[in-house]
C-alpha atoms as a PDB file:
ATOM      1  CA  UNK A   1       8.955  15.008  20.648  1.00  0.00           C
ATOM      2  CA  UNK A   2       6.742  13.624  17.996  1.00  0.00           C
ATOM      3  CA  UNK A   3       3.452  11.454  19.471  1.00  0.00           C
ATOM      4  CA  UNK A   4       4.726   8.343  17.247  1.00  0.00           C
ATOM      5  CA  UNK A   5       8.589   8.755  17.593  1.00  0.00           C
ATOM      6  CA  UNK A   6      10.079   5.517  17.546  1.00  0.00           C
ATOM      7  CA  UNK A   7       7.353   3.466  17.008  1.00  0.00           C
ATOM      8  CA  UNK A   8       7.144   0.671  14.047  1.00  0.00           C
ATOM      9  CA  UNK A   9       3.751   1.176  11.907  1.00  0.00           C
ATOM     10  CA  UNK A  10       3.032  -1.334   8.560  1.00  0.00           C
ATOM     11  CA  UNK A  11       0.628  -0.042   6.461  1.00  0.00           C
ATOM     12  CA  UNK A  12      -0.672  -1.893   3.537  1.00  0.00           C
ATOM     13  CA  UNK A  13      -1.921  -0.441   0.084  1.00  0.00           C
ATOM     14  CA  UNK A  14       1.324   2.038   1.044  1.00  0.00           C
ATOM     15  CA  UNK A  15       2.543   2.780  -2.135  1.00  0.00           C
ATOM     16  CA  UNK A  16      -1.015   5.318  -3.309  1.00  0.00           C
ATOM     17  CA  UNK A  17      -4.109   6.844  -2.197  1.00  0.00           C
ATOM     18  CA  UNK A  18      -4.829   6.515   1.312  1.00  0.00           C
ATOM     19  CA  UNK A  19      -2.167   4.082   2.325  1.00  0.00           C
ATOM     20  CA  UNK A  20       0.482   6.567   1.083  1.00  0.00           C
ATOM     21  CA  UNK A  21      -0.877   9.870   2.984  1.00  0.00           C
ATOM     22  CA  UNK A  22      -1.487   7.627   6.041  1.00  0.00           C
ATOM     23  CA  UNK A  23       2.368   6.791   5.499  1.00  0.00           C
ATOM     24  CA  UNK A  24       3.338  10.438   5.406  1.00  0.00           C
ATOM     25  CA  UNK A  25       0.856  11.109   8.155  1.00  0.00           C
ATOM     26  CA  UNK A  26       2.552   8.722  10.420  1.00  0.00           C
ATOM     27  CA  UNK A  27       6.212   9.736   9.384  1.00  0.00           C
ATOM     28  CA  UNK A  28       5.615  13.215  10.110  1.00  0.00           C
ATOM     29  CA  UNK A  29       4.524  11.869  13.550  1.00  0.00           C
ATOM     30  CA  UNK A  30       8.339  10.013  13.869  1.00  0.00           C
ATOM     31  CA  UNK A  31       6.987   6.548  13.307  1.00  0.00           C
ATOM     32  CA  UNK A  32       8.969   4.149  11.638  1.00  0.00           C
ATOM     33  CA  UNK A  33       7.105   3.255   8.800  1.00  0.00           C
ATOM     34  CA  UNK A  34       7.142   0.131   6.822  1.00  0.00           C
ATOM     35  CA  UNK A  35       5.287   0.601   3.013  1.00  0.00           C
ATOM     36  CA  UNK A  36       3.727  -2.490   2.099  1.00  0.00           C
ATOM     37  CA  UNK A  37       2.288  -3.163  -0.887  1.00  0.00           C
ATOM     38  CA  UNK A  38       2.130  -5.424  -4.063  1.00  0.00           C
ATOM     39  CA  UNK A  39       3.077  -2.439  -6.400  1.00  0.00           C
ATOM     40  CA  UNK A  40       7.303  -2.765  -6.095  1.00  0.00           C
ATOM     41  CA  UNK A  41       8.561   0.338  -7.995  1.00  0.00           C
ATOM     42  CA  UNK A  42       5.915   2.812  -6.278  1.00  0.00           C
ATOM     43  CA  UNK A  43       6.413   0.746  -2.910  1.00  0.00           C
ATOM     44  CA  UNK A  44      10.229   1.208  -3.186  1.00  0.00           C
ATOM     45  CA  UNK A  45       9.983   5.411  -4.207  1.00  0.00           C
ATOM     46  CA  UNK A  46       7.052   5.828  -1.342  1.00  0.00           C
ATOM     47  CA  UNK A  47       9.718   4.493   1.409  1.00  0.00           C
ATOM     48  CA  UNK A  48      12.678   6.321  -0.543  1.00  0.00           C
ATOM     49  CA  UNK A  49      10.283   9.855  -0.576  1.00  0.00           C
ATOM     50  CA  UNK A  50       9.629   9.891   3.295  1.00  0.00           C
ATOM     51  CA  UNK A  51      13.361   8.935   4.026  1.00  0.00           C
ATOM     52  CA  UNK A  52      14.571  11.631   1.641  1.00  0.00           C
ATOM     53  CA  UNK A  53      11.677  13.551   3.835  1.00  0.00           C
ATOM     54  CA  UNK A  54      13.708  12.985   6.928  1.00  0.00           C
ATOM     55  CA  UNK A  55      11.839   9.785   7.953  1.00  0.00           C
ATOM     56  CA  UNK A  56      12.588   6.092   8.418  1.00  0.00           C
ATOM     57  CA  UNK A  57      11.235   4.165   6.176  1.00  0.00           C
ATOM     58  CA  UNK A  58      11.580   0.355   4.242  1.00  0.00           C
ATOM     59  CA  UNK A  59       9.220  -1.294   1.746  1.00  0.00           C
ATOM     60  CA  UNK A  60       8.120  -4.278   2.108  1.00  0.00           C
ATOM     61  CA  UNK A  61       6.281  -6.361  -0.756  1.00  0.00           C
ATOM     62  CA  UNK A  62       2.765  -7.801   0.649  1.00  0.00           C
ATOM     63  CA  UNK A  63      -0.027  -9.966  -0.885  1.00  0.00           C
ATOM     64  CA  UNK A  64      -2.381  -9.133   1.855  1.00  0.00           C
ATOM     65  CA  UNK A  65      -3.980 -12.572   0.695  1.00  0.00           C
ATOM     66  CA  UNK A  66      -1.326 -14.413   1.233  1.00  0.00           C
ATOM     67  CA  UNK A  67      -1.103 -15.858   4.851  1.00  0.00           C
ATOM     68  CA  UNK A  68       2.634 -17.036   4.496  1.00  0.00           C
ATOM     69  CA  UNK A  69       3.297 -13.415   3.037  1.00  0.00           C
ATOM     70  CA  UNK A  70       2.247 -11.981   6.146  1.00  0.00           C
ATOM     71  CA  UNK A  71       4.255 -14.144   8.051  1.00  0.00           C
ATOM     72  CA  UNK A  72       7.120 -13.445   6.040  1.00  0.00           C
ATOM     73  CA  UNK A  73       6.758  -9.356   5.936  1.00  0.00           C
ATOM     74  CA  UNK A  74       6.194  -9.178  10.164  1.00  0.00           C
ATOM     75  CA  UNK A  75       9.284 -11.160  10.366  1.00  0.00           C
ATOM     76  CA  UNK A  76      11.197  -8.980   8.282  1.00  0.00           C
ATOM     77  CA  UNK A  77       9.799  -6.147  10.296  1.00  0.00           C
ATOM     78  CA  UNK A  78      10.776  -7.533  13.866  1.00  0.00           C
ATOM     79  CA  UNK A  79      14.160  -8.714  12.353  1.00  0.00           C
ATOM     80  CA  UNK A  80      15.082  -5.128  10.781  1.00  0.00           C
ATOM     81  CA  UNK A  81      13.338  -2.646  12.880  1.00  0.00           C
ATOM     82  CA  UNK A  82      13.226  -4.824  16.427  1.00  0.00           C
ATOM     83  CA  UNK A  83       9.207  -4.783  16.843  1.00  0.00           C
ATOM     84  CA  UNK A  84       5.927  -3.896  15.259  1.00  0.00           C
ATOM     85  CA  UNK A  85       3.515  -1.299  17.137  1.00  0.00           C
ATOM     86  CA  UNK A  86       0.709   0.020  15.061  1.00  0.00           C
ATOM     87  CA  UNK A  87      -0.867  -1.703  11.711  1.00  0.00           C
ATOM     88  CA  UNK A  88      -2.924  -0.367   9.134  1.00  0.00           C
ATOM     89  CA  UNK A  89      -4.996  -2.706   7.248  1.00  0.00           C
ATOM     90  CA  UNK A  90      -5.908  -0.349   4.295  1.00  0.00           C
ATOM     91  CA  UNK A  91      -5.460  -2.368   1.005  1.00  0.00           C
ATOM     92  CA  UNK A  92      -8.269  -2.497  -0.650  1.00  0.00           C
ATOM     93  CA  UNK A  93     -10.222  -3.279  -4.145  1.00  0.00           C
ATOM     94  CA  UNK A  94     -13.006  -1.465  -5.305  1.00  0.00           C
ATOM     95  CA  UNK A  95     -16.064  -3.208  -8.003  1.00  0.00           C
ATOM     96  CA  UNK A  96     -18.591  -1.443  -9.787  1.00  0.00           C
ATOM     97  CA  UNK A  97     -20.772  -3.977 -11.178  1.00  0.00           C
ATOM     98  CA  UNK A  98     -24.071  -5.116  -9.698  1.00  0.00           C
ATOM     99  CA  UNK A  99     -24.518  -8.085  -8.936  1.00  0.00           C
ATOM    100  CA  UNK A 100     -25.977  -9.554 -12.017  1.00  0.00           C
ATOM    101  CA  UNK A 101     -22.740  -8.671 -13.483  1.00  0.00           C
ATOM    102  CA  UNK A 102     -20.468  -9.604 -10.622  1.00  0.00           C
ATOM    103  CA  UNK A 103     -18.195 -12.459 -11.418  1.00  0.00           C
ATOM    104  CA  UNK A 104     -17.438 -15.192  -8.649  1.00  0.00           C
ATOM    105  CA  UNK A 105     -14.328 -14.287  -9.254  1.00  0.00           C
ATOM    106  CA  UNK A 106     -14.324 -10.682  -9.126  1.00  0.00           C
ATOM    107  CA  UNK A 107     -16.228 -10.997  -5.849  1.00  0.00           C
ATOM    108  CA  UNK A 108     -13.778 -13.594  -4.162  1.00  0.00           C
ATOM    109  CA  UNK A 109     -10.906 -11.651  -5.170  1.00  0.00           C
ATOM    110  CA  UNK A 110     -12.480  -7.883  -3.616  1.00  0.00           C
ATOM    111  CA  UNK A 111     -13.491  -9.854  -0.645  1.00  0.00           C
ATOM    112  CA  UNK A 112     -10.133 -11.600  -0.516  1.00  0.00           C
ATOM    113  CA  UNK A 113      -8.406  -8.302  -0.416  1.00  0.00           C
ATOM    114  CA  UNK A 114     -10.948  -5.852   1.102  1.00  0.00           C
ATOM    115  CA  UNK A 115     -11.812  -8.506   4.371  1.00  0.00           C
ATOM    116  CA  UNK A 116      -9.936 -11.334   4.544  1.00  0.00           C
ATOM    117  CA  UNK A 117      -6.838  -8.880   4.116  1.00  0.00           C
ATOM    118  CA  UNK A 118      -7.913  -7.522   7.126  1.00  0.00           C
ATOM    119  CA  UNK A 119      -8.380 -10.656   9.128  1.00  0.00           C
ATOM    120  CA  UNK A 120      -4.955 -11.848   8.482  1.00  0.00           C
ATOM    121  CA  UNK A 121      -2.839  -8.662   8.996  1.00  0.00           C
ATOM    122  CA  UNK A 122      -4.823  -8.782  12.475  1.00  0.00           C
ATOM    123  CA  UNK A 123      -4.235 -12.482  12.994  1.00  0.00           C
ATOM    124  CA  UNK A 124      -0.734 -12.205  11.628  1.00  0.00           C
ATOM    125  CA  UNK A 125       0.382  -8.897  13.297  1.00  0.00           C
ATOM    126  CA  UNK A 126      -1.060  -9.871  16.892  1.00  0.00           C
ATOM    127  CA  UNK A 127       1.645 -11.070  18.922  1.00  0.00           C
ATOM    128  CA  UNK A 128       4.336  -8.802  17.620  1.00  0.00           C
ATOM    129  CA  UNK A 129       1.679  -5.719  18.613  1.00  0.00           C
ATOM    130  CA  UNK A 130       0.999  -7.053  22.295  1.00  0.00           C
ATOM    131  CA  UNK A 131       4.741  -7.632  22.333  1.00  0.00           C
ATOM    132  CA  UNK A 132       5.060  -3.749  21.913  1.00  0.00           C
ATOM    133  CA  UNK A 133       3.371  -2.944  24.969  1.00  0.00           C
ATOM    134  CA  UNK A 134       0.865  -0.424  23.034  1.00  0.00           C
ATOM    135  CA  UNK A 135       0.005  -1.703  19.962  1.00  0.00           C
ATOM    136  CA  UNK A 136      -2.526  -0.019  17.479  1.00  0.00           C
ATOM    137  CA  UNK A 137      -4.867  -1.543  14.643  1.00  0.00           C
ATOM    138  CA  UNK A 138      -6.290   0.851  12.375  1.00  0.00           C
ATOM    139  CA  UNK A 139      -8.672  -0.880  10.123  1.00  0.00           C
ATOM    140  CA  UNK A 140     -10.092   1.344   6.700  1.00  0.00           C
ATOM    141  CA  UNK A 141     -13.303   0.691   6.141  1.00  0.00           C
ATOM    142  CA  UNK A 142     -15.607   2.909   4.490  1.00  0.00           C
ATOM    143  CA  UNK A 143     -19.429   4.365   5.101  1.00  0.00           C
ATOM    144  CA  UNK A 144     -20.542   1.662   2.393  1.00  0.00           C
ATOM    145  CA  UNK A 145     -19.606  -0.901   4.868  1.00  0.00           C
ATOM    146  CA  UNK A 146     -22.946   0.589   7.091  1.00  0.00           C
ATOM    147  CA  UNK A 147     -25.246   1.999   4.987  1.00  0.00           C
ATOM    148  CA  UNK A 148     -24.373   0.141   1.915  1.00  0.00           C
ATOM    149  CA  UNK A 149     -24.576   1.457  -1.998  1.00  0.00           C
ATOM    150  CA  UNK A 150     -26.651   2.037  -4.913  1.00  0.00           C
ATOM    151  CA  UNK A 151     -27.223  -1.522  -6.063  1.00  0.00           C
ATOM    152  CA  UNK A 152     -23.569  -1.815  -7.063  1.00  0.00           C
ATOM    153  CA  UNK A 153     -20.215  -2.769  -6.069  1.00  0.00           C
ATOM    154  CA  UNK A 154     -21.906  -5.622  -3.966  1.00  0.00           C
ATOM    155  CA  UNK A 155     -18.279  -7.443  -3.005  1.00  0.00           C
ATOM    156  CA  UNK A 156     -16.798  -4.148  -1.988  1.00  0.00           C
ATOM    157  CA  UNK A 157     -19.719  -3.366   0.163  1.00  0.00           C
ATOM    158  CA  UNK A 158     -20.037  -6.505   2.244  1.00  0.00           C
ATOM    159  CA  UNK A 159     -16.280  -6.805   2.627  1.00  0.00           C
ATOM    160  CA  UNK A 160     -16.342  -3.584   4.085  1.00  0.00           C
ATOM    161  CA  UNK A 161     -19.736  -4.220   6.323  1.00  0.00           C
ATOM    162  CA  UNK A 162     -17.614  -7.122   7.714  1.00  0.00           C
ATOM    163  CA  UNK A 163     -14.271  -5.240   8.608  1.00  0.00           C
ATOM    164  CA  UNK A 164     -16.617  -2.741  10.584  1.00  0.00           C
ATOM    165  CA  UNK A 165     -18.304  -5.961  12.460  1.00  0.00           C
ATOM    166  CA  UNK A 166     -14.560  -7.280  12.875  1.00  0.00           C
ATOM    167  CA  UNK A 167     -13.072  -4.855  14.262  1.00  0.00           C
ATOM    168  CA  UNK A 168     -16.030  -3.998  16.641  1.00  0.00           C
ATOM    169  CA  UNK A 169     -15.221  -8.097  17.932  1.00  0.00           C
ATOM    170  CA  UNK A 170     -11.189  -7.889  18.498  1.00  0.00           C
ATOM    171  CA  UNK A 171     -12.061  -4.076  20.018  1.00  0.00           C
ATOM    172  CA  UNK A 172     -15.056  -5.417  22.337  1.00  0.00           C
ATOM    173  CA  UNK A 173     -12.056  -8.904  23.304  1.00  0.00           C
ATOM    174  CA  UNK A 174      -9.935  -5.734  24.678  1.00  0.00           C
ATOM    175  CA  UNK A 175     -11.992  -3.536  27.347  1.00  0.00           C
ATOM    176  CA  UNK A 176      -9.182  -0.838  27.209  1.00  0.00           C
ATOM    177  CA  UNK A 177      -9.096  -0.710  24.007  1.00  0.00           C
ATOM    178  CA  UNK A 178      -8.697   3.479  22.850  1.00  0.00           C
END
């Protein structure tokens, strides 16, 4: 038996890079896996690849900025697959600029998707993942979210330093927390 047979995992930022080999990571473990991203055509051939691959898969489109999109994808989820066990919050914007050069906009859009992302696939996710009995949260950050950069990409680099602090306070609110 695979270690993740059965279970329902979301991933978001699905459809390339990291979100797609977690995908296949967790498919070749027998999860169910639900591709989310904003990118439709490359969402859509992601979840067609791993079922072609053997796996169960759906897409499932996802603003990870967009509280009522959450709602609306972890609905979808519990109506077609029956419950949600393990999320992946890995969506994520990089900048280079410094900060001299970094837009209001450019930094409320990276943070928007890099941390507040985060904080509403957790907030949205949360009571379909106790619901499961042994729900997971796997949160990307990156080493830039401790040590910081090299006086750029200032938005990226916070937004990261806060997903690290956030998950650290939802892990310490569980004391069995893996």
């Amino acid at each position: 038996m695979k270690r993740l047979e059965g279970r329902v995992a979301l991933v978001t930022g699905a459809a390339s890079g990291i979100g797609r080999a977690t995908a296949d990571r967790l498919a070749s473990e027998g999860a169910i896996v639900v591709v989310s991203d904003l990118q439709d055509e490359a969402g859509e051939q992601a979840a067609a690849e791993l079922r072609g691959a053997g796996g169960e898969a759906l897409f499932v489109h996802l603003d990870v900025t967009d509280e009522n999109g959450w709602a609306g994808a972890v609905e979808r989820v519990l109506a077609e697959r029956g419950s949600l066990g393990i999320l992946v919050n890995n969506a994520g914007l990089g900048d280079l600029a410094p900060i001299e050069e970094t837009t209001l906009s450019d930094w409320e859009r990276t943070v928007a998707i890099d941390q507040t992302g985060v904080f509403l696939g957790m907030k949205s996710c949360g009571d379909a993942l106790k619901a499961s009995g042994h729900g997971s949260v796997i949160n990307i950050s990156s080493i830039f979210g401790t040590s910081g950069g090299f006086g750029t990409s200032p938005a990226y680099h916070a937004a990261k330093g806060a997903v690290r602090t956030l998950t650290k306070t939802m892990d310490a609110t569980n004391p069995t927390a893996d």
